[in-house]
PDB file of N, CA and C in Angstrom:
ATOM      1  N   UNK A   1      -8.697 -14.762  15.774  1.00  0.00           N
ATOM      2  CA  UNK A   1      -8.080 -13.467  15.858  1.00  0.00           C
ATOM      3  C   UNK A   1      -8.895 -12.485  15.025  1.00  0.00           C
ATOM      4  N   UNK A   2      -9.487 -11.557  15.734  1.00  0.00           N
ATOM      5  CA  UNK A   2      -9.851 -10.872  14.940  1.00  0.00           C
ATOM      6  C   UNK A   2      -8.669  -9.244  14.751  1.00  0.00           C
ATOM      7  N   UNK A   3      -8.580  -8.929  13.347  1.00  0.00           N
ATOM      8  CA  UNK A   3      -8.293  -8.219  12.867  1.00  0.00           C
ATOM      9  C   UNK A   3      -8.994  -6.925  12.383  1.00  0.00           C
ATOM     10  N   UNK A   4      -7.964  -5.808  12.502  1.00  0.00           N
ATOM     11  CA  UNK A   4      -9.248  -4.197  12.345  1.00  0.00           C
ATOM     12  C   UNK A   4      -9.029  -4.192  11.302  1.00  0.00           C
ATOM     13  N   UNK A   5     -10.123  -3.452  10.824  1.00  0.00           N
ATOM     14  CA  UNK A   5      -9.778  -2.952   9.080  1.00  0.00           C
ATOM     15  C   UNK A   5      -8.969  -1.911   8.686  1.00  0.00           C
ATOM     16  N   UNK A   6      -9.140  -1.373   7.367  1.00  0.00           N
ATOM     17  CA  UNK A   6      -7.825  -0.731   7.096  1.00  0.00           C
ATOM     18  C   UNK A   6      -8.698   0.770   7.633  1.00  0.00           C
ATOM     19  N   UNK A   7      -9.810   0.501   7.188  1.00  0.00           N
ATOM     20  CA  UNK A   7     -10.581   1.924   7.867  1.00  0.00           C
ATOM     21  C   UNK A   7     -10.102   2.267   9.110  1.00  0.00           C
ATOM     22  N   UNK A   8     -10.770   1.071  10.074  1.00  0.00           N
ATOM     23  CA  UNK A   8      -9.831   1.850  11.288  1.00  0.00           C
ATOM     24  C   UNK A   8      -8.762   1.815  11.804  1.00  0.00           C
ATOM     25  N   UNK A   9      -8.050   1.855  11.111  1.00  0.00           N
ATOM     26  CA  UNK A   9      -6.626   2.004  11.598  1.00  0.00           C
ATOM     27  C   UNK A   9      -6.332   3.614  11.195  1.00  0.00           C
ATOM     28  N   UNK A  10      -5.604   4.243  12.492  1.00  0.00           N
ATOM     29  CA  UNK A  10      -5.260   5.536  12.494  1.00  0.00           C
ATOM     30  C   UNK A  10      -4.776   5.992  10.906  1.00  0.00           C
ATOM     31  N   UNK A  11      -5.088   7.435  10.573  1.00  0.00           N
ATOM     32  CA  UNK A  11      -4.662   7.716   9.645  1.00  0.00           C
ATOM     33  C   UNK A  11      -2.772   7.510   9.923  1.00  0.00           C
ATOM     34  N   UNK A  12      -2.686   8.298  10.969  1.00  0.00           N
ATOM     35  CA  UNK A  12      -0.932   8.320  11.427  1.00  0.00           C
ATOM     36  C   UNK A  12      -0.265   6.795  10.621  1.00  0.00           C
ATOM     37  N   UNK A  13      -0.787   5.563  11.585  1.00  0.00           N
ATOM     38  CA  UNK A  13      -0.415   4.210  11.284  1.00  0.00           C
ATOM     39  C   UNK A  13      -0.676   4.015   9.550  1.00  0.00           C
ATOM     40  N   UNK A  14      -1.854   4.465   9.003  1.00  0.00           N
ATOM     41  CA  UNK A  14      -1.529   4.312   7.809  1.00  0.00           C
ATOM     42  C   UNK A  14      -0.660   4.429   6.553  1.00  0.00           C
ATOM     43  N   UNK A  15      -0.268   5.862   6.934  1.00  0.00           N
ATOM     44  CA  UNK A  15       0.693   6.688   6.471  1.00  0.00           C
ATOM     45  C   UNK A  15       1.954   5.687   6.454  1.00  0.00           C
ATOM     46  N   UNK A  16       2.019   5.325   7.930  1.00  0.00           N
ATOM     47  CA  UNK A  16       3.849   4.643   8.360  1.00  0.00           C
ATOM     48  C   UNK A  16       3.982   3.401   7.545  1.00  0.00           C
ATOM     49  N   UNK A  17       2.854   2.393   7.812  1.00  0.00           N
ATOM     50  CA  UNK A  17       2.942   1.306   7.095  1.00  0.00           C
ATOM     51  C   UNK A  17       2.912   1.185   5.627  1.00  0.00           C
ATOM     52  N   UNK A  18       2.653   2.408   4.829  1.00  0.00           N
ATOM     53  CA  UNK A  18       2.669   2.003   3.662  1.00  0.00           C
ATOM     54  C   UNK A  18       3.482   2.450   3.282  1.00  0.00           C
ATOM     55  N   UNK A  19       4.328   3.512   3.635  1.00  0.00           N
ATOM     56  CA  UNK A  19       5.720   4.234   3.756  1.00  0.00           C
ATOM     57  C   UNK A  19       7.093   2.590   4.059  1.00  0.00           C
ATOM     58  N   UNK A  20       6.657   1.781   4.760  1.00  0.00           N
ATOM     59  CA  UNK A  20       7.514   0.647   5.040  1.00  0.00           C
ATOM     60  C   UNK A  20       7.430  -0.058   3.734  1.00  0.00           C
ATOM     61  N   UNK A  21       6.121  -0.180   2.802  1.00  0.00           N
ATOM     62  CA  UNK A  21       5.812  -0.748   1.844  1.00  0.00           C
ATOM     63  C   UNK A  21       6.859  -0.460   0.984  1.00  0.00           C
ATOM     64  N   UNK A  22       6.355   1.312   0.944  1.00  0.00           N
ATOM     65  CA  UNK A  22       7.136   1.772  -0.461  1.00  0.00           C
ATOM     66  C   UNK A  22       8.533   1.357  -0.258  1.00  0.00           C
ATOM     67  N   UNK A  23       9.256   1.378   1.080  1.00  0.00           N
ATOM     68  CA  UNK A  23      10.787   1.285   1.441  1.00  0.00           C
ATOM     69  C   UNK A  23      11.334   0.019   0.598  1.00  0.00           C
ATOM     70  N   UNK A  24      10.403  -0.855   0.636  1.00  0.00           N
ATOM     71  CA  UNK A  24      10.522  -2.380   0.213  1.00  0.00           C
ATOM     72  C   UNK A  24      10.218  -2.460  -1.507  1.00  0.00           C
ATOM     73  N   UNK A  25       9.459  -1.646  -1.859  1.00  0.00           N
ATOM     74  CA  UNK A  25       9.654  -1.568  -3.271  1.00  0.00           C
ATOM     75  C   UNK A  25      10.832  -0.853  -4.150  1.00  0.00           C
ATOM     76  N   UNK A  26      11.050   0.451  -3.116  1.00  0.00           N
ATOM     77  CA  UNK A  26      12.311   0.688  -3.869  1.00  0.00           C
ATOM     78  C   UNK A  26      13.286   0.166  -3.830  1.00  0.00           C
ATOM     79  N   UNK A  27      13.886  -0.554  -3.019  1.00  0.00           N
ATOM     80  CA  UNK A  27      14.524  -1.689  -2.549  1.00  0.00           C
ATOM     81  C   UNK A  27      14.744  -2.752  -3.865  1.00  0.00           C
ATOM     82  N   UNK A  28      13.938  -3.133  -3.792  1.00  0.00           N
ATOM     83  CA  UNK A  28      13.752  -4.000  -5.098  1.00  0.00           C
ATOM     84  C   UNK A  28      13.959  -3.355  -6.390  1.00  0.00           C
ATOM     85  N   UNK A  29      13.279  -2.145  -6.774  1.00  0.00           N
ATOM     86  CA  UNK A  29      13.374  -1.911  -8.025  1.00  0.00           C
ATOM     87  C   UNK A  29      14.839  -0.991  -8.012  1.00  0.00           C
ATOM     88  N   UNK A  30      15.559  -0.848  -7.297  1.00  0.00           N
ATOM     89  CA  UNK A  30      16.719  -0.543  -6.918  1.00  0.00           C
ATOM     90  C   UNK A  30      17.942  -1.480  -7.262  1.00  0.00           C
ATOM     91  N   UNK A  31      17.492  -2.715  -6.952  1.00  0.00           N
ATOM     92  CA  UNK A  31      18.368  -4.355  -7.188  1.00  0.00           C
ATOM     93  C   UNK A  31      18.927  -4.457  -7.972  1.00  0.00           C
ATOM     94  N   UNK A  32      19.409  -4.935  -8.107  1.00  0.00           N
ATOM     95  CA  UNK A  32      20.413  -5.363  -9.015  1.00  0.00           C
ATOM     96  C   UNK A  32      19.279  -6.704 -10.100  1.00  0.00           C
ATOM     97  N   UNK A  33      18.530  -6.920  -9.405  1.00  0.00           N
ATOM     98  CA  UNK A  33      17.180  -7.868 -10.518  1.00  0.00           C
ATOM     99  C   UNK A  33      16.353  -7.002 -11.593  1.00  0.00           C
ATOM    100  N   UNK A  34      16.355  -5.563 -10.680  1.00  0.00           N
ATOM    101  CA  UNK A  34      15.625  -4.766 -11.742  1.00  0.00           C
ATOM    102  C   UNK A  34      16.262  -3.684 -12.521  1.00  0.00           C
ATOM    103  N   UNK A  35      16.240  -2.328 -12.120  1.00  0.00           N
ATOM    104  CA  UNK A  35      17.035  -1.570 -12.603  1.00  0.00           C
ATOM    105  C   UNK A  35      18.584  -1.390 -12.443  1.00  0.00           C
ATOM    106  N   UNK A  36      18.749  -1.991 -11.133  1.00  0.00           N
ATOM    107  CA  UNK A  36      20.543  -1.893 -10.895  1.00  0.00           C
ATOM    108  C   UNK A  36      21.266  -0.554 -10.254  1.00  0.00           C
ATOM    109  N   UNK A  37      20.503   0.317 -10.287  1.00  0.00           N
ATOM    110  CA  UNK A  37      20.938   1.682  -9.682  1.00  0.00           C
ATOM    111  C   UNK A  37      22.241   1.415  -8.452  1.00  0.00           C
ATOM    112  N   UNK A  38      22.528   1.876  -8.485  1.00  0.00           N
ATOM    113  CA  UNK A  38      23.089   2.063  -7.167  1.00  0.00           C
ATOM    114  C   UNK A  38      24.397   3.552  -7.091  1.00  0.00           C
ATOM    115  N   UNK A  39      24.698   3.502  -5.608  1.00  0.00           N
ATOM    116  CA  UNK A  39      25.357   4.691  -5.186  1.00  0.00           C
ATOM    117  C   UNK A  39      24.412   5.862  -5.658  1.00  0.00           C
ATOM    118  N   UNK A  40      24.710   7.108  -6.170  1.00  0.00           N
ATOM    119  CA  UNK A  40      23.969   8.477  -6.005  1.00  0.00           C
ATOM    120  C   UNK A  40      22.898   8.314  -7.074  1.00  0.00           C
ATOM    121  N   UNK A  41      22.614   7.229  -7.812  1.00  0.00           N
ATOM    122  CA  UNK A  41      21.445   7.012  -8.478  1.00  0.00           C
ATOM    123  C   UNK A  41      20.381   6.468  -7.698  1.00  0.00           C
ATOM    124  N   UNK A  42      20.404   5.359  -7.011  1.00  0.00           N
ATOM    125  CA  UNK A  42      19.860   5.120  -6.194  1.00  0.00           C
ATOM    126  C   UNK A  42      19.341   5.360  -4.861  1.00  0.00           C
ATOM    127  N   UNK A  43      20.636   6.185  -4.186  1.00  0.00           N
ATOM    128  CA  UNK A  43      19.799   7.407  -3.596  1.00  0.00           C
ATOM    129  C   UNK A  43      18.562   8.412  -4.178  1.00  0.00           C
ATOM    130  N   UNK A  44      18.936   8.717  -5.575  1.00  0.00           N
ATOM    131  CA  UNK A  44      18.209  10.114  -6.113  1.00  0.00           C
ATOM    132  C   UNK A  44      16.566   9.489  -6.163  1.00  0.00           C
ATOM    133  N   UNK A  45      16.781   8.017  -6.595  1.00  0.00           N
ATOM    134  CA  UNK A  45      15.633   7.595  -6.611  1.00  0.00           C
ATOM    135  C   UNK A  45      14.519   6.931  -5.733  1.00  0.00           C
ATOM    136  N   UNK A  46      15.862   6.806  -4.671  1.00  0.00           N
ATOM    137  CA  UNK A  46      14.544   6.181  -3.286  1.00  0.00           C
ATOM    138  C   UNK A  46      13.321   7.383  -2.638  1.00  0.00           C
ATOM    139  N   UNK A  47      14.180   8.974  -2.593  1.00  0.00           N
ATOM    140  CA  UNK A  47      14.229   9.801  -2.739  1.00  0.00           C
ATOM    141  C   UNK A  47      12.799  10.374  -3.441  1.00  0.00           C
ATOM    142  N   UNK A  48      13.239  10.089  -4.560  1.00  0.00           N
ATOM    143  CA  UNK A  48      11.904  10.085  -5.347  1.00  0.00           C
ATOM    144  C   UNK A  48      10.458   9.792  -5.049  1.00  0.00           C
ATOM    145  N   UNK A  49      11.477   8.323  -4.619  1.00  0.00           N
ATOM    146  CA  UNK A  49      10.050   7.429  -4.728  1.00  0.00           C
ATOM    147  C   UNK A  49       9.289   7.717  -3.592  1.00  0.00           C
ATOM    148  N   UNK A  50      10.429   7.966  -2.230  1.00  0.00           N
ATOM    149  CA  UNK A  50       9.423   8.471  -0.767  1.00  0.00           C
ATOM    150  C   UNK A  50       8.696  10.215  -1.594  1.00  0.00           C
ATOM    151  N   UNK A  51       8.961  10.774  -1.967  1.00  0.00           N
ATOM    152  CA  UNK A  51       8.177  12.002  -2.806  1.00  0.00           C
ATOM    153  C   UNK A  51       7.167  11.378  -3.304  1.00  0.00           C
ATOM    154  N   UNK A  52       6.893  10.339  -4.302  1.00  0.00           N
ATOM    155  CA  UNK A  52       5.806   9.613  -4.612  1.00  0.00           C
ATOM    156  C   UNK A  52       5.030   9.078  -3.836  1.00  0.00           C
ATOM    157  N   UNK A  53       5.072   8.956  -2.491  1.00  0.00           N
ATOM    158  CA  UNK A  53       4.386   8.102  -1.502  1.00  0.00           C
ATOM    159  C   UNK A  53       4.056   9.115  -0.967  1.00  0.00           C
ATOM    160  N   UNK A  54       4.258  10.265  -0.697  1.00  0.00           N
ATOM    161  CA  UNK A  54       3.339  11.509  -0.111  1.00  0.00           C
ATOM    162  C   UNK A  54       2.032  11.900  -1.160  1.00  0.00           C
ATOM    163  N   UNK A  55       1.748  11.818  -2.827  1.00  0.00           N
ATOM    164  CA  UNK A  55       0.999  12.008  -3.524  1.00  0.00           C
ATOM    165  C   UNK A  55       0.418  10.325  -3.445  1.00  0.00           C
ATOM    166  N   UNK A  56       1.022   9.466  -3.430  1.00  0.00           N
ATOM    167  CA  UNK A  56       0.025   8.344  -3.628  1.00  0.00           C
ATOM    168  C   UNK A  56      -0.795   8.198  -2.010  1.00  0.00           C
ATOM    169  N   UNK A  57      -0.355   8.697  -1.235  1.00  0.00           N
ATOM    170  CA  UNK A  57      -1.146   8.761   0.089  1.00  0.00           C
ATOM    171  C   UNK A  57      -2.465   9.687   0.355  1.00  0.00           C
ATOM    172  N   UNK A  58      -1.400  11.056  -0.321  1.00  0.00           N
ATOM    173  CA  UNK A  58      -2.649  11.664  -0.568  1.00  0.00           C
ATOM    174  C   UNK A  58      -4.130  12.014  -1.176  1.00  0.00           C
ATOM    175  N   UNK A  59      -3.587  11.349  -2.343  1.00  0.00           N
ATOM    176  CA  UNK A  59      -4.524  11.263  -3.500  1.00  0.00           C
ATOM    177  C   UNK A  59      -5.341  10.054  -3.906  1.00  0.00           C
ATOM    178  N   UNK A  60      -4.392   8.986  -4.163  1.00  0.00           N
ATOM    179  CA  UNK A  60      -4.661   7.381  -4.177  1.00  0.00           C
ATOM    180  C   UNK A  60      -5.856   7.093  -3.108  1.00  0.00           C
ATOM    181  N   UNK A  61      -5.000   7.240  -1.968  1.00  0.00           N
ATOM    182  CA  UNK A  61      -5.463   6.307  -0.605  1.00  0.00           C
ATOM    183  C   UNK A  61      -6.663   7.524   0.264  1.00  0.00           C
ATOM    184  N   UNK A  62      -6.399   8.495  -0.375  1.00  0.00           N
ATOM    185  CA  UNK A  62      -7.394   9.626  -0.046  1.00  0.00           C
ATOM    186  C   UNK A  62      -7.082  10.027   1.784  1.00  0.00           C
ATOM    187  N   UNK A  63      -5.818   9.680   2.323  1.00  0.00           N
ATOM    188  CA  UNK A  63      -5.616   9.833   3.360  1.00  0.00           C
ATOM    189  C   UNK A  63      -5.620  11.206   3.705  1.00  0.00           C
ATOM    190  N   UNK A  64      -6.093  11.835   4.811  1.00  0.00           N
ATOM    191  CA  UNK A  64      -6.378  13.443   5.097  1.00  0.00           C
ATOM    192  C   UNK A  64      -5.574  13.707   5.680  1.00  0.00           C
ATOM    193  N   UNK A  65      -4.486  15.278   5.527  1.00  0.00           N
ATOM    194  CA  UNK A  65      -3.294  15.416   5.832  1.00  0.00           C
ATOM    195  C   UNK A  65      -3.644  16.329   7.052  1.00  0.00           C
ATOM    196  N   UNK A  66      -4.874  16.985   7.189  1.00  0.00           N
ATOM    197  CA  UNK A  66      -5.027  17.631   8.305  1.00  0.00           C
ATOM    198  C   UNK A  66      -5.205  16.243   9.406  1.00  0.00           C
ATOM    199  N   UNK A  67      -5.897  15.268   8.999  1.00  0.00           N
ATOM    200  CA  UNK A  67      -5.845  13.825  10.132  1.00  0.00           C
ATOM    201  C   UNK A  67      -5.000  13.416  10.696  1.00  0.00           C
ATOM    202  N   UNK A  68      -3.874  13.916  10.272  1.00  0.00           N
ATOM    203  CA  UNK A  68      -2.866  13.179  10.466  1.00  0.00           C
ATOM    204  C   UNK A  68      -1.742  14.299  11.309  1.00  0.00           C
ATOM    205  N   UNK A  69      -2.096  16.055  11.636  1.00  0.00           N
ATOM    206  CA  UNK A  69      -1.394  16.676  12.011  1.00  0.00           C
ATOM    207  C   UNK A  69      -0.631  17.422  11.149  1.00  0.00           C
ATOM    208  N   UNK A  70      -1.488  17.496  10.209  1.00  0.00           N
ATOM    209  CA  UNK A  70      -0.721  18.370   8.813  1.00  0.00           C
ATOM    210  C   UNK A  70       0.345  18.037   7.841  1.00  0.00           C
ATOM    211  N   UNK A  71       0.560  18.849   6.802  1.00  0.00           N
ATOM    212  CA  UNK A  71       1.810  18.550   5.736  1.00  0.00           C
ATOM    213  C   UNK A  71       2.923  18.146   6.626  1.00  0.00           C
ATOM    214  N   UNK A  72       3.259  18.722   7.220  1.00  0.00           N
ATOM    215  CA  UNK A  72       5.178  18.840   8.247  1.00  0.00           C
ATOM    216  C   UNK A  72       4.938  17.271   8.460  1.00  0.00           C
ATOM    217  N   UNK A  73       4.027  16.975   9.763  1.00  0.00           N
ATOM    218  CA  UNK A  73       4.066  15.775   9.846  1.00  0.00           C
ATOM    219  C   UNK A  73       3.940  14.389   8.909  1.00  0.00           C
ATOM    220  N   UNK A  74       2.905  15.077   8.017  1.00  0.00           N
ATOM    221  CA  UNK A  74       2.232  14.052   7.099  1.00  0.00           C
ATOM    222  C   UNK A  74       3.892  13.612   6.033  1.00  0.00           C
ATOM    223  N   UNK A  75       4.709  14.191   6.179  1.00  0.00           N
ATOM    224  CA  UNK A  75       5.427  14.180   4.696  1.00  0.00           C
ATOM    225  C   UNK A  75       6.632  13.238   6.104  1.00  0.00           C
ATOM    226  N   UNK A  76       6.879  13.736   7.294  1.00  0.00           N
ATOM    227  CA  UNK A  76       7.685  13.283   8.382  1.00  0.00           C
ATOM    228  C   UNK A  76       7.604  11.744   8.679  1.00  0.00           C
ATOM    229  N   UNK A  77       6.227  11.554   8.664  1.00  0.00           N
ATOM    230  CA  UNK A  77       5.901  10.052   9.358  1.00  0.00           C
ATOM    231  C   UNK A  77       6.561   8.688   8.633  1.00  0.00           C
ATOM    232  N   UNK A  78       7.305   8.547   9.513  1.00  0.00           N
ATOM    233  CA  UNK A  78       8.213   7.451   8.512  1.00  0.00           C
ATOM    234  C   UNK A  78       9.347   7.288   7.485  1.00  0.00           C
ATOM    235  N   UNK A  79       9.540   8.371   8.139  1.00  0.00           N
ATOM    236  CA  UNK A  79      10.980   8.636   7.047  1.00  0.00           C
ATOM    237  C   UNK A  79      12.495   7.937   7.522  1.00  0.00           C
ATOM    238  N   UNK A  80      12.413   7.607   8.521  1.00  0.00           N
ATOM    239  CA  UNK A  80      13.191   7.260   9.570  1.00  0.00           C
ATOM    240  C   UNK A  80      13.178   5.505   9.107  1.00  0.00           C
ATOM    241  N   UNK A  81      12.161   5.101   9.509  1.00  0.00           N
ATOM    242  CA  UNK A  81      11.823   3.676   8.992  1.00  0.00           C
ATOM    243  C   UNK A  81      12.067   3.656   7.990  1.00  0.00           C
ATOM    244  N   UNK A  82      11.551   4.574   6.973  1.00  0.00           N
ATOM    245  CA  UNK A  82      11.811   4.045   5.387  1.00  0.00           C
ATOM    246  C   UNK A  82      13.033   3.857   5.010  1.00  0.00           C
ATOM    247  N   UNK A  83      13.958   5.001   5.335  1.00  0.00           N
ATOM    248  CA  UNK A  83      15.354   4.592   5.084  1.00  0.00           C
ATOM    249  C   UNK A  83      16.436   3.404   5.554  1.00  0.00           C
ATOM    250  N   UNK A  84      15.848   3.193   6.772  1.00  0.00           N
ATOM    251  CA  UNK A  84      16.640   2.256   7.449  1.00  0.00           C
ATOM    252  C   UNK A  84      15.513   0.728   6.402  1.00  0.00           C
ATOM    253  N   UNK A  85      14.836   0.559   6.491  1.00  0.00           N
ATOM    254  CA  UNK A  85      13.847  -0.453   5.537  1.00  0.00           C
ATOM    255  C   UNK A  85      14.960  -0.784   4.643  1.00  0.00           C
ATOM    256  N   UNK A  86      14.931   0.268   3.730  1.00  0.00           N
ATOM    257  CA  UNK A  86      15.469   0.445   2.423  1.00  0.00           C
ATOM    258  C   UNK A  86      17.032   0.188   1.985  1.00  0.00           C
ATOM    259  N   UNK A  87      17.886   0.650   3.166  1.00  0.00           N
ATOM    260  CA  UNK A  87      19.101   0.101   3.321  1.00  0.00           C
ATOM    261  C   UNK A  87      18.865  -1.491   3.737  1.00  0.00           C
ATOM    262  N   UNK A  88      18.419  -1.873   4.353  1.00  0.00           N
ATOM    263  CA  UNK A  88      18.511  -3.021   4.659  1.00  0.00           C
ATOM    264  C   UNK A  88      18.221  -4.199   3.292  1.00  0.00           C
ATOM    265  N   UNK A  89      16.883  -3.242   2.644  1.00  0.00           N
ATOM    266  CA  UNK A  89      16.489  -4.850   2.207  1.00  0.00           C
ATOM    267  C   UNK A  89      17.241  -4.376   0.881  1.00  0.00           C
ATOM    268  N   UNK A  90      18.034  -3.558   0.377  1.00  0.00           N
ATOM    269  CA  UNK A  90      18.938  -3.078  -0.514  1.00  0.00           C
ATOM    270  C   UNK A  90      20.189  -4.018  -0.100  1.00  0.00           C
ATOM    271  N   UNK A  91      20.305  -3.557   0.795  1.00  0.00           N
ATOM    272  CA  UNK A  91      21.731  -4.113   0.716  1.00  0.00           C
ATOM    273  C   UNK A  91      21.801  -6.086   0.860  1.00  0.00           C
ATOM    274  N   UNK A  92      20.696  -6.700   1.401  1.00  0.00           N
ATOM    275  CA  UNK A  92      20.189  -8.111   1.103  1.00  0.00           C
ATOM    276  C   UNK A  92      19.742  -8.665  -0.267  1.00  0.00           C
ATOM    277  N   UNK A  93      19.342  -7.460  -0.706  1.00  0.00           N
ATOM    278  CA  UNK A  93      19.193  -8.141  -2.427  1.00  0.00           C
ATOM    279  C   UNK A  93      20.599  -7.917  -3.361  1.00  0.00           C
ATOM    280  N   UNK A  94      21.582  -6.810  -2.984  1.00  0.00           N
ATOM    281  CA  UNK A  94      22.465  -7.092  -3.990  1.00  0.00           C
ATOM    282  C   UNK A  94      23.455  -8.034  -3.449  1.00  0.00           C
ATOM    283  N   UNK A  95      23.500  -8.543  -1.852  1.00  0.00           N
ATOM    284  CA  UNK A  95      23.999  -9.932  -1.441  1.00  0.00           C
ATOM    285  C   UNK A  95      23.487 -10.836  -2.163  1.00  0.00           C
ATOM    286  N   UNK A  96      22.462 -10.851  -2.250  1.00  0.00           N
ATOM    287  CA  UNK A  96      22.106 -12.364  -2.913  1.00  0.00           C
ATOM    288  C   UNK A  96      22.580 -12.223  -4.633  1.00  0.00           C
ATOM    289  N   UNK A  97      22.347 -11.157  -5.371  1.00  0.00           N
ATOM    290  CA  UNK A  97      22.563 -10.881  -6.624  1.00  0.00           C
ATOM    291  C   UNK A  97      24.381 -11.234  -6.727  1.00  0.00           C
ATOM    292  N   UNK A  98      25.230 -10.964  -5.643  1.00  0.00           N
ATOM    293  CA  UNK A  98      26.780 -11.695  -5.716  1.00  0.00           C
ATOM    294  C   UNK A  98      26.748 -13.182  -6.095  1.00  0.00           C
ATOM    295  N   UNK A  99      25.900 -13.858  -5.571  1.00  0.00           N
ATOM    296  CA  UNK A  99      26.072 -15.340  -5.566  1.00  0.00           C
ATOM    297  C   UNK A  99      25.379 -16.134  -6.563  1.00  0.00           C
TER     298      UNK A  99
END
């Protein structure tokens, strides 16, 4: 199997998949293993953290926001996924944190 690199993979796709990443980290550091947040804290901070994933995309990963169809889109792509991500693997870690 060969596999593409991260180079070529669309800027768009880049953006989304690491946006799924971040969903999964706040998730976790959300848990009840790490910080424990939850209800309007944990909103404020997933929140955050997708705000942090527009500068670590931009800057970090050096991804180009005109590549991608500009700010509107660039800040858009994946926001949809991330939240639904984020509920999910949120609400599976403080299941397991009951037992």
């Amino acid at each position: 199997m060969n596999l593409p690199s991260w180079r070529n993979i669309k800027p768009s796709n880049q953006v989304y998949w690491i946006r799924v990443i971040f969903a999964m980290l706040a998730a976790i550091i959300c848990s009840p293993f790490v910080l424990n947040l939850s209800g309007f804290f944990g909103a404020v901070f997933t929140v955050l953290f997708y705000a942090a994933s527009y500068y670590f995309l931009r800057d970090a990963l050096k991804i180009d926001v005109a590549a991608v169809g500009g700010r509107g889109k660039f800040i858009r792509i994946g926001v949809g996924t991330y939240v639904i991500v984020w509920i999910l693997a949120w609400t599976v870690l403080n299941t397991i944190a009951i037992f």
